[in-house]
Protein backbone atom coordinates (compact mmCIF):
# COMPACT_ATOMS: atom_id res chain seq x y z
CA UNK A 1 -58.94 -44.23 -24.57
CA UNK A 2 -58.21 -48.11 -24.12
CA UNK A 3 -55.92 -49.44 -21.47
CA UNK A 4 -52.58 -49.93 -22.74
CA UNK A 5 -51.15 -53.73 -22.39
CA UNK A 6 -47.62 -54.48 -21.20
CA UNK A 7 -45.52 -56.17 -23.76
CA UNK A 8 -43.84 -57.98 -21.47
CA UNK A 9 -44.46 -59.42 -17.91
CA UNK A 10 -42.90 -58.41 -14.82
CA UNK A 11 -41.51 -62.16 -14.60
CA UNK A 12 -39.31 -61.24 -18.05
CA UNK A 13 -38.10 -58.19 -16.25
CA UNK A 14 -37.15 -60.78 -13.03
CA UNK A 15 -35.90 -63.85 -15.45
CA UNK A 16 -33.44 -61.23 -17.14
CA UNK A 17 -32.24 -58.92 -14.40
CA UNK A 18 -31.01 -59.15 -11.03
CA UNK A 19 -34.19 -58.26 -9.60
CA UNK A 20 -35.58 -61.02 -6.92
CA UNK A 21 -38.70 -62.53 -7.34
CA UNK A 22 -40.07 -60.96 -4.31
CA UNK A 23 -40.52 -57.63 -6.15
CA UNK A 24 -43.48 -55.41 -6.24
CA UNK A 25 -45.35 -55.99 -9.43
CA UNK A 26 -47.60 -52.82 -8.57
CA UNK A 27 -43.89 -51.11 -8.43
CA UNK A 28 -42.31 -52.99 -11.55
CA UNK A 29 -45.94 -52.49 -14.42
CA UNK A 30 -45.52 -48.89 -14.18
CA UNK A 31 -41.99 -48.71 -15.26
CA UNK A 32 -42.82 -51.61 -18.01
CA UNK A 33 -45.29 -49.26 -19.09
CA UNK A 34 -42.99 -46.11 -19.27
CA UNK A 35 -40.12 -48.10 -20.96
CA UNK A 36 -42.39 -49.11 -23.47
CA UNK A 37 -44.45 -46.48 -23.93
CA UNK A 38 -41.23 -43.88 -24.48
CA UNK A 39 -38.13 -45.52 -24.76
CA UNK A 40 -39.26 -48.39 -27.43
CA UNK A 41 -41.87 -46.91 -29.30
CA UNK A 42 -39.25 -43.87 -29.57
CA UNK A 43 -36.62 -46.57 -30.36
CA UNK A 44 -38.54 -48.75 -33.14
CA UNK A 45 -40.53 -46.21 -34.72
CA UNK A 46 -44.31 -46.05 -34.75
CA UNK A 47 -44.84 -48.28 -37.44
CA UNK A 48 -42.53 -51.24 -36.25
CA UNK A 49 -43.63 -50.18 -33.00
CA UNK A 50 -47.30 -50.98 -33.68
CA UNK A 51 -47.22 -53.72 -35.99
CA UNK A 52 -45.08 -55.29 -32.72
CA UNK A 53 -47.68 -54.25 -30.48
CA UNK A 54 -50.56 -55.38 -31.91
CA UNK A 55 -48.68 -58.48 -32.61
CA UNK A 56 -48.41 -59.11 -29.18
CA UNK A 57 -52.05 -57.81 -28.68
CA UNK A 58 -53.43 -60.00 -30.78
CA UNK A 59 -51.16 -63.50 -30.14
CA UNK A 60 -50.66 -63.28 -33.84
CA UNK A 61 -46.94 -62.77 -34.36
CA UNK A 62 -45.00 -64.58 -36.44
CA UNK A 63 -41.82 -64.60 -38.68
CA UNK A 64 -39.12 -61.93 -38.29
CA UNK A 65 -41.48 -60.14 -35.74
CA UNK A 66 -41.70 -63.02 -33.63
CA UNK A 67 -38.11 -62.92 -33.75
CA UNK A 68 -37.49 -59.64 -32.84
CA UNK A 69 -40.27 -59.57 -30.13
CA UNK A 70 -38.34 -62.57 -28.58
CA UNK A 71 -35.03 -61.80 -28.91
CA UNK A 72 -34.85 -57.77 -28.83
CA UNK A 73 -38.26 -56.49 -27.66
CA UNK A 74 -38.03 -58.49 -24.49
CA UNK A 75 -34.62 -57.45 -23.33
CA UNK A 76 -34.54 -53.91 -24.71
CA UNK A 77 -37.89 -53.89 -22.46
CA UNK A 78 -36.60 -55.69 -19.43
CA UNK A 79 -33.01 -53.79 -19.53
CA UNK A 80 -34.87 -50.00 -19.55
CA UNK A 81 -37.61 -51.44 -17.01
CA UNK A 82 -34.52 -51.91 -14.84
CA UNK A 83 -32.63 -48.65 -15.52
CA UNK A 84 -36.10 -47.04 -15.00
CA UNK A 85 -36.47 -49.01 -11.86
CA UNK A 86 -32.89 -48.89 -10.01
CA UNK A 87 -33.60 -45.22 -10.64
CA UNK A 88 -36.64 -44.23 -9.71
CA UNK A 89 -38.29 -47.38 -7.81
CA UNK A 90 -36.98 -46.86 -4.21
CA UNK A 91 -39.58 -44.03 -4.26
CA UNK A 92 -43.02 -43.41 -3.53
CA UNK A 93 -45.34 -40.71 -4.11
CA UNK A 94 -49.07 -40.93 -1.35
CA UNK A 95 -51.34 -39.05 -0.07
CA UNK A 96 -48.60 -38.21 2.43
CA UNK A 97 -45.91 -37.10 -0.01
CA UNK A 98 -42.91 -38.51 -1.34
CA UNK A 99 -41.13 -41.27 0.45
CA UNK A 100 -38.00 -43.52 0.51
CA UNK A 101 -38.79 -46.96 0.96
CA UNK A 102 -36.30 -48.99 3.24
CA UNK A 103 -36.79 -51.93 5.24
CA UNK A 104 -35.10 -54.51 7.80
CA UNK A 105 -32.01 -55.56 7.48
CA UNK A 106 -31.11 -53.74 4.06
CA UNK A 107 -28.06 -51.70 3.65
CA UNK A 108 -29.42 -48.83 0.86
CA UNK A 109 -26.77 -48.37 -2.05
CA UNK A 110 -25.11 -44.95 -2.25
CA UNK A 111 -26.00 -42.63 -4.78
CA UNK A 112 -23.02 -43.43 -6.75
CA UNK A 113 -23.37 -47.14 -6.43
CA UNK A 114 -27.05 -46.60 -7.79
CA UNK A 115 -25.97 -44.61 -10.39
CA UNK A 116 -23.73 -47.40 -11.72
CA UNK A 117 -26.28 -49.86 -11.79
CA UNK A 118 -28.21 -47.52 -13.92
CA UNK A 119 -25.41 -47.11 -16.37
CA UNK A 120 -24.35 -50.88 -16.40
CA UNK A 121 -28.24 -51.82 -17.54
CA UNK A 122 -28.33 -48.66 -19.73
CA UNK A 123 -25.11 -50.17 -21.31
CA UNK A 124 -26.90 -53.94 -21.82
CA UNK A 125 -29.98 -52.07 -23.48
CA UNK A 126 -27.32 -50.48 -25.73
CA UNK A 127 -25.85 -53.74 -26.55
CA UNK A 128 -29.60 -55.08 -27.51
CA UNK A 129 -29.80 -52.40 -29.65
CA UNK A 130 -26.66 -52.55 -31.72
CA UNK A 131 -27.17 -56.41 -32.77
CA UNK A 132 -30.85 -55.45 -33.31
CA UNK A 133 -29.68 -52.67 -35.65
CA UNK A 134 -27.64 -54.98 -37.03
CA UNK A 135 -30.13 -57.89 -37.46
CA UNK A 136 -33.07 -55.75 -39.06
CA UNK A 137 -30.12 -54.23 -41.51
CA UNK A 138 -30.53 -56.78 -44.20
CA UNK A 139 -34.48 -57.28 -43.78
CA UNK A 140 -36.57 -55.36 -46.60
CA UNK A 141 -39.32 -54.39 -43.41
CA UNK A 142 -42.32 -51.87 -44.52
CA UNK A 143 -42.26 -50.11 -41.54
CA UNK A 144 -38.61 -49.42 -41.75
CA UNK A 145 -39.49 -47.69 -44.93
CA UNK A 146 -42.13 -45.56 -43.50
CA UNK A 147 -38.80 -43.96 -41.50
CA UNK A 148 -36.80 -41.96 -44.53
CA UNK A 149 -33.47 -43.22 -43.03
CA UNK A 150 -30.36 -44.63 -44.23
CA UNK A 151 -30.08 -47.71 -42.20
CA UNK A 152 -26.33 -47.68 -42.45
CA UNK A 153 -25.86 -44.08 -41.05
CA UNK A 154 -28.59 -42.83 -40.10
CA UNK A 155 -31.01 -45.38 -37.56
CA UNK A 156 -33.43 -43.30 -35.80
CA UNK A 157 -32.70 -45.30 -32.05
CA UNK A 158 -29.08 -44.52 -31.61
């Protein structure tokens, strides 16, 4: 099986969030990974989902994929690498079990406070997704056609 390539960089995840550019990148490519792997290619469908992917791949995008790469992809991506993150990204699993990570002079958010942040980035990838439902609404795409929906009632990603 061949390695899987990000869609994004951990830098789009920093430029878009309020994550600091002192973050892991061996902590931030796994949950890049899982929000793409799930989340999107659950979201677009496996046809759009691949002909964006091997877009990117391939540097060969262009026209209304390039446009939805840039403008949805991206933050959809960056937005659920963060929700993915806040959640699960204070944690680590080693040889000698699981872990909280703290350090100096950092106050830890409650659970509550953490579970807000979730829910406010949850809430931007929502937002992506409604003007991207209603941007590809109009477009005659093939691989929207390979999902028997009714764009106006029945979009497979919300």
């Amino acid at each position: 099986m061949s390695e899987i390539r990000l869609m994004i960089e951990a830098e789009d995840v920093i430029q878009r969030t309020l994550f600091s550019g002192n973050i892991d990148v061996d902590s931030l490519n796994p949950m890049i990974l899982t929000a793409q792997t799930t989340y999107l290619k659950s979201f677009l469908g496996l046809s759009l989902y691949n002909k964006i992917y091997e877009g990117v791949d391939n540097n060969d995008l262009s026209g209304v994929y390039l446009t939805i790469y840039d403008e949805y992809v991206k933050d959809i991506l960056s937005f659920q690498t963060a929700t993915l993150f806040v959640d699960f990204g204070g944690y680590k699993v080693s040889e000698n079990g699981l872990h909280k990570i703290t350090g100096d002079n950092l106050q830890l958010l409650s659970e509550e406070e953490v579970a807000k942040l979730v829910l406010r980035y949850s809430k931007l990838t929502a937002n992506v997704e409604a003007n991207f439902k209603e941007f590809v609404e109009p477009l005659d795409l093939p691989e929207l056609k390979s999902i028997s929906i009714n764009v106006d009632t029945d979009f497979p990603w919300h």
